[in-house]
PDB file of N, CA and C in Angstrom:
ATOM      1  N   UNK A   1      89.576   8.180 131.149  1.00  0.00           N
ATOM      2  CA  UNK A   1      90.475   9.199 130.599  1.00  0.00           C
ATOM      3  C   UNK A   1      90.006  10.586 131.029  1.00  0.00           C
ATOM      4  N   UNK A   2      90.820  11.499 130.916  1.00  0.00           N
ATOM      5  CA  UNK A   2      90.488  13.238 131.202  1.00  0.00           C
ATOM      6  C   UNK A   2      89.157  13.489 130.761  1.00  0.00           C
ATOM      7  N   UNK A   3      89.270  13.126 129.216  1.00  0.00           N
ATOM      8  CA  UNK A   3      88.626  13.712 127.837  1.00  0.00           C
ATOM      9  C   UNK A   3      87.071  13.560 128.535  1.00  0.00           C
ATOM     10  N   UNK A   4      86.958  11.930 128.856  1.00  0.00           N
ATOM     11  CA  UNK A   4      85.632  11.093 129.627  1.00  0.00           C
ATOM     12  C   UNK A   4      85.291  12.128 130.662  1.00  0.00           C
ATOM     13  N   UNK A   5      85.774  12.098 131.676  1.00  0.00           N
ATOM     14  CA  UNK A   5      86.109  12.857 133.018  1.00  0.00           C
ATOM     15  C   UNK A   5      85.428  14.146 132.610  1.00  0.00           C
ATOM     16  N   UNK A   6      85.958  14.571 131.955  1.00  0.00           N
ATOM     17  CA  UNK A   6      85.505  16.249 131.971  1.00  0.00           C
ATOM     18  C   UNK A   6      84.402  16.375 131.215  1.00  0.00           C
ATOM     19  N   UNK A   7      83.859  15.497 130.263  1.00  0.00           N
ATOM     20  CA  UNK A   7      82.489  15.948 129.875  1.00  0.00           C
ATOM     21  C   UNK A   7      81.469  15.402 130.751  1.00  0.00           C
ATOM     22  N   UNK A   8      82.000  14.333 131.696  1.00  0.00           N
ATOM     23  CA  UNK A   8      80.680  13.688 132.061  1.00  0.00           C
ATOM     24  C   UNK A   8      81.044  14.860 133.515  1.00  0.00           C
ATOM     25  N   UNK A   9      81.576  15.311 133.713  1.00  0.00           N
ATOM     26  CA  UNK A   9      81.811  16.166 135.207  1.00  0.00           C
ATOM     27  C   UNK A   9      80.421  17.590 134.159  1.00  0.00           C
ATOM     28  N   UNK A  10      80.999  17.959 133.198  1.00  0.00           N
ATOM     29  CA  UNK A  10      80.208  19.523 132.206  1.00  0.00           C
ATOM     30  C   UNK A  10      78.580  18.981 132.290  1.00  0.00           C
ATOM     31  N   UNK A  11      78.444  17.440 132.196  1.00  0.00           N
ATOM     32  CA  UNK A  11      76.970  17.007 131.946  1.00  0.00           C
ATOM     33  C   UNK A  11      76.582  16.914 133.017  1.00  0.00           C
ATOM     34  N   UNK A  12      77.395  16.080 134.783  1.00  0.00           N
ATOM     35  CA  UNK A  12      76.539  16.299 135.552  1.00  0.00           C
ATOM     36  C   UNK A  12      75.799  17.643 136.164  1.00  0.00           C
ATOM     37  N   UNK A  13      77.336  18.318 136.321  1.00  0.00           N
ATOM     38  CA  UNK A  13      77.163  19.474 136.752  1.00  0.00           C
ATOM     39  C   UNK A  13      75.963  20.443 135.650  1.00  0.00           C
ATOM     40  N   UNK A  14      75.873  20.331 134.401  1.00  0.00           N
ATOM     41  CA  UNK A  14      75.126  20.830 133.566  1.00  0.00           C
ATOM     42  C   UNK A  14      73.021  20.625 133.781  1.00  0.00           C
ATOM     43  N   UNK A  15      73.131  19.050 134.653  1.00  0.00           N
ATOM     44  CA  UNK A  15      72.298  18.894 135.300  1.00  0.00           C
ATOM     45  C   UNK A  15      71.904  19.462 136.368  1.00  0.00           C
ATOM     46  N   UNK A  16      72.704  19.250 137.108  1.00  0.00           N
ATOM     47  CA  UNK A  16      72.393  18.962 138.936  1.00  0.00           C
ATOM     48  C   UNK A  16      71.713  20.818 139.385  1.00  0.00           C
ATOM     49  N   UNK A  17      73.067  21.517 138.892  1.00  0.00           N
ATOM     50  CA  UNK A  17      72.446  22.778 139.237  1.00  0.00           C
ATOM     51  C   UNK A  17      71.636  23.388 138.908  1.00  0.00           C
ATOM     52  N   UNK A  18      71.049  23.289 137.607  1.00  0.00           N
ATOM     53  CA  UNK A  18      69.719  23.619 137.672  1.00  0.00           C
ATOM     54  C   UNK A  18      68.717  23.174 138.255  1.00  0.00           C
ATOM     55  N   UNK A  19      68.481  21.908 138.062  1.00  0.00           N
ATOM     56  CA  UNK A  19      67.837  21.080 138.806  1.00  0.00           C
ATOM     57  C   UNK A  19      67.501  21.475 140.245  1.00  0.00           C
ATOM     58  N   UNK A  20      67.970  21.097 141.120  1.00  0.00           N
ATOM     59  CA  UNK A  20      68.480  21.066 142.356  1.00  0.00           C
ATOM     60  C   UNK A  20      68.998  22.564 142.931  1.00  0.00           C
ATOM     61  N   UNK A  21      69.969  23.190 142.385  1.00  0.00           N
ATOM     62  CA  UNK A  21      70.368  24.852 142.428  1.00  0.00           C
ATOM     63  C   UNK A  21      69.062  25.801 142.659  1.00  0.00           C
ATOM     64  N   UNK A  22      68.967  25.801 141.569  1.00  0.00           N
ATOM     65  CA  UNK A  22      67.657  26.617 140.646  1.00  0.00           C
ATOM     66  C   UNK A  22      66.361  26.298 140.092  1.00  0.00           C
ATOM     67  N   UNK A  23      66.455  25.277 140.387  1.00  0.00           N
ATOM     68  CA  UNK A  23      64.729  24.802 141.044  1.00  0.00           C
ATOM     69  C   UNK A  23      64.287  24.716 138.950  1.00  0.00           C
ATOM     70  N   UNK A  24      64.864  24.758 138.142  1.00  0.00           N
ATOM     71  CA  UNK A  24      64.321  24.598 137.031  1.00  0.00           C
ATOM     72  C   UNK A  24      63.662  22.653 136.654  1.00  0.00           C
ATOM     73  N   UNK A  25      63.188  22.685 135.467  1.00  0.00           N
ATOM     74  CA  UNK A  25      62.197  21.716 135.179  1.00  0.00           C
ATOM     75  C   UNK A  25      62.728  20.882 134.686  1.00  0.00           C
ATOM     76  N   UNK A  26      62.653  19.927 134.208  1.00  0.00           N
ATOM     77  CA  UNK A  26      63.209  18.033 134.526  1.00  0.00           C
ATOM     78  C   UNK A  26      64.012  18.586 132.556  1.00  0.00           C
ATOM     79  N   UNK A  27      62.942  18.858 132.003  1.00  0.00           N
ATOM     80  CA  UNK A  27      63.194  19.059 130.880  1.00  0.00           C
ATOM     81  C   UNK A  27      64.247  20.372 130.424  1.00  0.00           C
ATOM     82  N   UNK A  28      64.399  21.631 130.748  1.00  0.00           N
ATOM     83  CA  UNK A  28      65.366  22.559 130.599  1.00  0.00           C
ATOM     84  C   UNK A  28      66.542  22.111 131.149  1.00  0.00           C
ATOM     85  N   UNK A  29      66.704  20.820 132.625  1.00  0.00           N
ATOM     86  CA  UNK A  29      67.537  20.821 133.007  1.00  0.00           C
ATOM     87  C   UNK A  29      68.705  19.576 132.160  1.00  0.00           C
ATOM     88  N   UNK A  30      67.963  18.931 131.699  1.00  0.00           N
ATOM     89  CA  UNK A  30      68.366  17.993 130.683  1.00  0.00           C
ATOM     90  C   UNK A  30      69.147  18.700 128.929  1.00  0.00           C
ATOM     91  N   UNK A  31      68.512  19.893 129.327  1.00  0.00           N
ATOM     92  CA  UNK A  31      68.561  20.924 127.578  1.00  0.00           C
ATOM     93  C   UNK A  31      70.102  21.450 128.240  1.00  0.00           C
ATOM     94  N   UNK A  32      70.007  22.060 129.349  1.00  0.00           N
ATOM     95  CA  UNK A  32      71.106  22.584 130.020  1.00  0.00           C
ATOM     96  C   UNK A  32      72.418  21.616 129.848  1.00  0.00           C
ATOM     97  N   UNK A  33      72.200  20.144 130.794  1.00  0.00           N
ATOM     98  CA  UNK A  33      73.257  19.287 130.676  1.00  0.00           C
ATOM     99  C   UNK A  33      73.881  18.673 129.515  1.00  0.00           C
ATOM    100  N   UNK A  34      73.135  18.050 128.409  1.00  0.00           N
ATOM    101  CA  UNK A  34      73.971  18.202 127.437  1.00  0.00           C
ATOM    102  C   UNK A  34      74.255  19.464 126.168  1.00  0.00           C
ATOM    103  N   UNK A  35      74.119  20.941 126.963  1.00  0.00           N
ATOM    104  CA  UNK A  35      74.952  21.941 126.043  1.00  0.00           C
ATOM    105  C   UNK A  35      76.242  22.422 126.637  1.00  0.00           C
ATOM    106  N   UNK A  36      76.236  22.050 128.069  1.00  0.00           N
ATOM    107  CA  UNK A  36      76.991  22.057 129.390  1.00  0.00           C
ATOM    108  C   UNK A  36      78.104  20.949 129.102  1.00  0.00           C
ATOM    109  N   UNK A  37      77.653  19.827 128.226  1.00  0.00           N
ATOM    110  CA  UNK A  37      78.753  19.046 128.604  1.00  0.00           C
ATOM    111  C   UNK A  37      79.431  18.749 127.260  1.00  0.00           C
ATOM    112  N   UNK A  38      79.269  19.384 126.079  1.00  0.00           N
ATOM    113  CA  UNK A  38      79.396  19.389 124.645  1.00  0.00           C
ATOM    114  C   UNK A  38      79.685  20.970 124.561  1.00  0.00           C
ATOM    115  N   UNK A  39      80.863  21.344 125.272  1.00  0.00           N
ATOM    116  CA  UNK A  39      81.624  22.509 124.784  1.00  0.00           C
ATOM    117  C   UNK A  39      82.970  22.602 124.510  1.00  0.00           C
ATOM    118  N   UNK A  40      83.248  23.566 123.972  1.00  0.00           N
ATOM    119  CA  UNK A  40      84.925  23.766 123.463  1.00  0.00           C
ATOM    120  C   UNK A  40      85.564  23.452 122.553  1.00  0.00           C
ATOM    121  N   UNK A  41      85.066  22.100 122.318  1.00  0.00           N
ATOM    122  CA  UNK A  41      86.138  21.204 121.427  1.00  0.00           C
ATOM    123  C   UNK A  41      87.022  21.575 120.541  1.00  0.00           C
ATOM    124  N   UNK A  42      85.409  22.255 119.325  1.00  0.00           N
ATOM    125  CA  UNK A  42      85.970  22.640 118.160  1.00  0.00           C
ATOM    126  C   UNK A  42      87.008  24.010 118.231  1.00  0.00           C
ATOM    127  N   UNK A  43      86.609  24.441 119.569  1.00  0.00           N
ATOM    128  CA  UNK A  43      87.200  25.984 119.483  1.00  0.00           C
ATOM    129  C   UNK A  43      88.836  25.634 120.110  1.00  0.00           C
ATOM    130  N   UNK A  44      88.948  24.620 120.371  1.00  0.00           N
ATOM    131  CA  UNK A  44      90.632  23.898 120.804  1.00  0.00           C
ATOM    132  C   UNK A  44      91.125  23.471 119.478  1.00  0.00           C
ATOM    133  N   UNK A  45      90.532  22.991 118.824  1.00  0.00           N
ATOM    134  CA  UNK A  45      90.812  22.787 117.366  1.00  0.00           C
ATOM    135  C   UNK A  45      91.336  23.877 116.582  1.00  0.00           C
ATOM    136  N   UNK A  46      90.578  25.338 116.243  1.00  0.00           N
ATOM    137  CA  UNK A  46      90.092  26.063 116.133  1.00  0.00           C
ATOM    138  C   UNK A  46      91.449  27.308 116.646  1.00  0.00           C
ATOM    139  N   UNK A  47      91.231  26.840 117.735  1.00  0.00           N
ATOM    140  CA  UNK A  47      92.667  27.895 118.284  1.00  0.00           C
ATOM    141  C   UNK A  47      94.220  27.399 117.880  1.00  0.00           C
ATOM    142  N   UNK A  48      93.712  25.898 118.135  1.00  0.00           N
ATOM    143  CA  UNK A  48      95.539  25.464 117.753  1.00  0.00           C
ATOM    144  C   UNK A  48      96.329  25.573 116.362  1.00  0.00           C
ATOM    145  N   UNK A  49      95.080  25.236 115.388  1.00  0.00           N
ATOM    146  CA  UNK A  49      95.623  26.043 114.144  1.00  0.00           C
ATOM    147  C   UNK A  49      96.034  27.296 114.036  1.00  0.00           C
ATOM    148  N   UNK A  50      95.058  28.354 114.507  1.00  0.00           N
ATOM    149  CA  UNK A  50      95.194  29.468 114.049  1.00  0.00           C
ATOM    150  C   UNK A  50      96.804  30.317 114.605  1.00  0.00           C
ATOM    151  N   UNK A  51      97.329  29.759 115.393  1.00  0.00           N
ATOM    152  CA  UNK A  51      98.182  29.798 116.231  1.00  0.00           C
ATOM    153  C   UNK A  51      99.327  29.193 115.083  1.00  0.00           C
ATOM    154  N   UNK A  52      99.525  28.743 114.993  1.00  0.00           N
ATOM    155  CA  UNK A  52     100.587  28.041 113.433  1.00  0.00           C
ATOM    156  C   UNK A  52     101.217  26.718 114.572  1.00  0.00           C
ATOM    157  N   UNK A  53     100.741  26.458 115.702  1.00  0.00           N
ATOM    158  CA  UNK A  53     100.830  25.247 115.847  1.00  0.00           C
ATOM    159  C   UNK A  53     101.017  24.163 115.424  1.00  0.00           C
ATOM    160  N   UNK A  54     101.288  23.020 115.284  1.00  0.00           N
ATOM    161  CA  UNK A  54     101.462  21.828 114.567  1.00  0.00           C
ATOM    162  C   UNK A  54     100.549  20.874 114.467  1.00  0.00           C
ATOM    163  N   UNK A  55     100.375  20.173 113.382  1.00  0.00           N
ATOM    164  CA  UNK A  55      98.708  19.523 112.957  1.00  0.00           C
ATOM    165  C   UNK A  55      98.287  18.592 114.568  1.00  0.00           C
ATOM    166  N   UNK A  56      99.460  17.943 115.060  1.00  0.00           N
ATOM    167  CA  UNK A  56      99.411  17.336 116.382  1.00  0.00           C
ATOM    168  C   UNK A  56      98.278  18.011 117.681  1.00  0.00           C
ATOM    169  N   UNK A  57      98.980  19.076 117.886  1.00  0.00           N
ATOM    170  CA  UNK A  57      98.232  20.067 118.350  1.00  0.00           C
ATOM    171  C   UNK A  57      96.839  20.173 118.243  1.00  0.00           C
ATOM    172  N   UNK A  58      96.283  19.542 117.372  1.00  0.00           N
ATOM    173  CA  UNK A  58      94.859  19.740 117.307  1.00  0.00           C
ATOM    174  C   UNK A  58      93.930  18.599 118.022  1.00  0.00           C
ATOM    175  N   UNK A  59      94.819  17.638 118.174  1.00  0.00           N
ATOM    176  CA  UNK A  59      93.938  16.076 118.514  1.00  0.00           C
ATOM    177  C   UNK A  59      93.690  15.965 119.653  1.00  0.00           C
ATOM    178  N   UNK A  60      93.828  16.335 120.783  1.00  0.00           N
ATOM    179  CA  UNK A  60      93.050  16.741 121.889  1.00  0.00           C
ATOM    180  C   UNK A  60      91.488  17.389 121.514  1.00  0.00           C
ATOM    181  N   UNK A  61      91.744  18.383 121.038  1.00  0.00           N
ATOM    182  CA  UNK A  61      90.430  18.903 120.876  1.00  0.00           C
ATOM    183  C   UNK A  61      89.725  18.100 120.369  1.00  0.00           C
ATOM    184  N   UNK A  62      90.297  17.398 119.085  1.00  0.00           N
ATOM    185  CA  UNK A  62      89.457  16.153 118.385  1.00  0.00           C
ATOM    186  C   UNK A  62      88.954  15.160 118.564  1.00  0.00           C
ATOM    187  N   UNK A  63      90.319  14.292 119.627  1.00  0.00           N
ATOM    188  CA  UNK A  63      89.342  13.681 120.499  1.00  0.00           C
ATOM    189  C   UNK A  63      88.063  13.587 121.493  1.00  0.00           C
ATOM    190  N   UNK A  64      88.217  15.358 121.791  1.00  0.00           N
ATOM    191  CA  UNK A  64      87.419  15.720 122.602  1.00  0.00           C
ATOM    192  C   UNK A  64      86.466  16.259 122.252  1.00  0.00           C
ATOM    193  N   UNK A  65      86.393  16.082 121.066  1.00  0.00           N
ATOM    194  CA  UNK A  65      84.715  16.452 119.885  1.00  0.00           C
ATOM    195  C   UNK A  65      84.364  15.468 119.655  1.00  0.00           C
ATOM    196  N   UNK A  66      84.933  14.272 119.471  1.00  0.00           N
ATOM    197  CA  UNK A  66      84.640  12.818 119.317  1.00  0.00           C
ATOM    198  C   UNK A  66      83.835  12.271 120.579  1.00  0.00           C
ATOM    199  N   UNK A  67      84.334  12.297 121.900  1.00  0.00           N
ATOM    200  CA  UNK A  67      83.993  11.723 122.699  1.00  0.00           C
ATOM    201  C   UNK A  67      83.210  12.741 123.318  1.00  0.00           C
ATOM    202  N   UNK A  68      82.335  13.975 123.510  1.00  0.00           N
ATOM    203  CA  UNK A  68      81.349  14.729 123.617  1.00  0.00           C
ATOM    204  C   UNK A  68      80.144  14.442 122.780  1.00  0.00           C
ATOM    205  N   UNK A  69      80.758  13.816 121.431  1.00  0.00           N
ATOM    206  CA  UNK A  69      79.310  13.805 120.536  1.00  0.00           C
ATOM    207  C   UNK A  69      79.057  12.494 121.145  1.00  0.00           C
ATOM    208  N   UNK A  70      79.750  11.129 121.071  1.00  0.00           N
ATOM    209  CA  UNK A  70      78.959   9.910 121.751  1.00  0.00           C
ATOM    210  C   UNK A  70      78.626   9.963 123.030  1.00  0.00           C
ATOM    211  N   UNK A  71      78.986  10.989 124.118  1.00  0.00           N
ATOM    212  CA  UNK A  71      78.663  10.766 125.488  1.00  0.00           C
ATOM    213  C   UNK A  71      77.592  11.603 125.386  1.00  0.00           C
ATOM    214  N   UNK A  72      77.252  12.539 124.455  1.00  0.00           N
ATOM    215  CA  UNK A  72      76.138  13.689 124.609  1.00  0.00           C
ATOM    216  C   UNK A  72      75.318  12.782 123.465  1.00  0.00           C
ATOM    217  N   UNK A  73      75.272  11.407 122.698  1.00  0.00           N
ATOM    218  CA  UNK A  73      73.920  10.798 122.047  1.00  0.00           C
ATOM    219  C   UNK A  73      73.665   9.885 122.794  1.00  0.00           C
ATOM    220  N   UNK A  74      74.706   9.150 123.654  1.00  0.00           N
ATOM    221  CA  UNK A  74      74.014   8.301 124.534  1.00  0.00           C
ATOM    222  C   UNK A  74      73.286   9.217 126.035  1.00  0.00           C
ATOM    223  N   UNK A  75      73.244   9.813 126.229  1.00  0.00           N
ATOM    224  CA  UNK A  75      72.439  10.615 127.138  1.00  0.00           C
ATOM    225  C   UNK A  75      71.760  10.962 126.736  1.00  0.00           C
ATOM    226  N   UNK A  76      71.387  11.753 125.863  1.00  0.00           N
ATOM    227  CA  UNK A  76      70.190  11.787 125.089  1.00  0.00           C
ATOM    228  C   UNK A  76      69.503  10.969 124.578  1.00  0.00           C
ATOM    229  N   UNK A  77      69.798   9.603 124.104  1.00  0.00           N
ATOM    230  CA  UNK A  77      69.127   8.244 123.973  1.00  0.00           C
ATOM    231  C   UNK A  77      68.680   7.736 125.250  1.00  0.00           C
ATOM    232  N   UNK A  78      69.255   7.632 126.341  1.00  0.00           N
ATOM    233  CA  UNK A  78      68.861   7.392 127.241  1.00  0.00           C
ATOM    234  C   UNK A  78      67.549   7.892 127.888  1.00  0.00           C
ATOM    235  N   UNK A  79      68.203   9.314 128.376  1.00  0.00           N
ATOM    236  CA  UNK A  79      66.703  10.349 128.180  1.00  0.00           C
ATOM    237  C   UNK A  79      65.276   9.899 127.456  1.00  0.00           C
ATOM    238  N   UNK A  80      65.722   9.833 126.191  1.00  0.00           N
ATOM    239  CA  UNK A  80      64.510   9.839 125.550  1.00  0.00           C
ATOM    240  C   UNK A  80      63.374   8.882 125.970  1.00  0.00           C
ATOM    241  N   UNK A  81      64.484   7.227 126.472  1.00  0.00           N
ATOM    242  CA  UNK A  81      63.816   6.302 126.463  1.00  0.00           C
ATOM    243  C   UNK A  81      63.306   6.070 128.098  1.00  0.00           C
ATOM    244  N   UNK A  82      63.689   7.444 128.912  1.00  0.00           N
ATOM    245  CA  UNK A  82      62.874   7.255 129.908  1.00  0.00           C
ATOM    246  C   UNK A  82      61.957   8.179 130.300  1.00  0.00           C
TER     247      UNK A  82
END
């Protein structure tokens, strides 16, 4: 799906360029990728209300706070355990 797609695109990329770019350390670059790939959500949420939008309107973002928090604990579980 998109939702998939675009956080794991925010996490690699949240990696790689530091890493690799900018020459930073195994560990900042890991701190980088999942804050890189766990953004927006709530603020799509956040905007579509405030907007007098319709409750509909919000579930994109929601889904996409949903599926950032499990793709950003299994990377970080992962991490940990290597």
């Amino acid at each position: 799906s998109a939702v998939v797609g675009l956080h794991c695109m925010g996490f690699f990329a949240g990696y790689v360029v530091p890493k690799l770019g900018l020459g930073f350390g195994e560990k900042t670059s890991r701190t980088i990728a999942i804050e890189t790939g766990m953004q927006n959500s709530a603020l799509a949420v956040v905007l579509a209300r405030s907007i007098g939008a319709p409750s509909i309107a919000s579930l994109p973002g929601a889904l996409s706070a949903t599926a950032h928090s499990c793709l950003g604990s299994i990377l970080a579980a992962y991490w940990r355990g290597v």
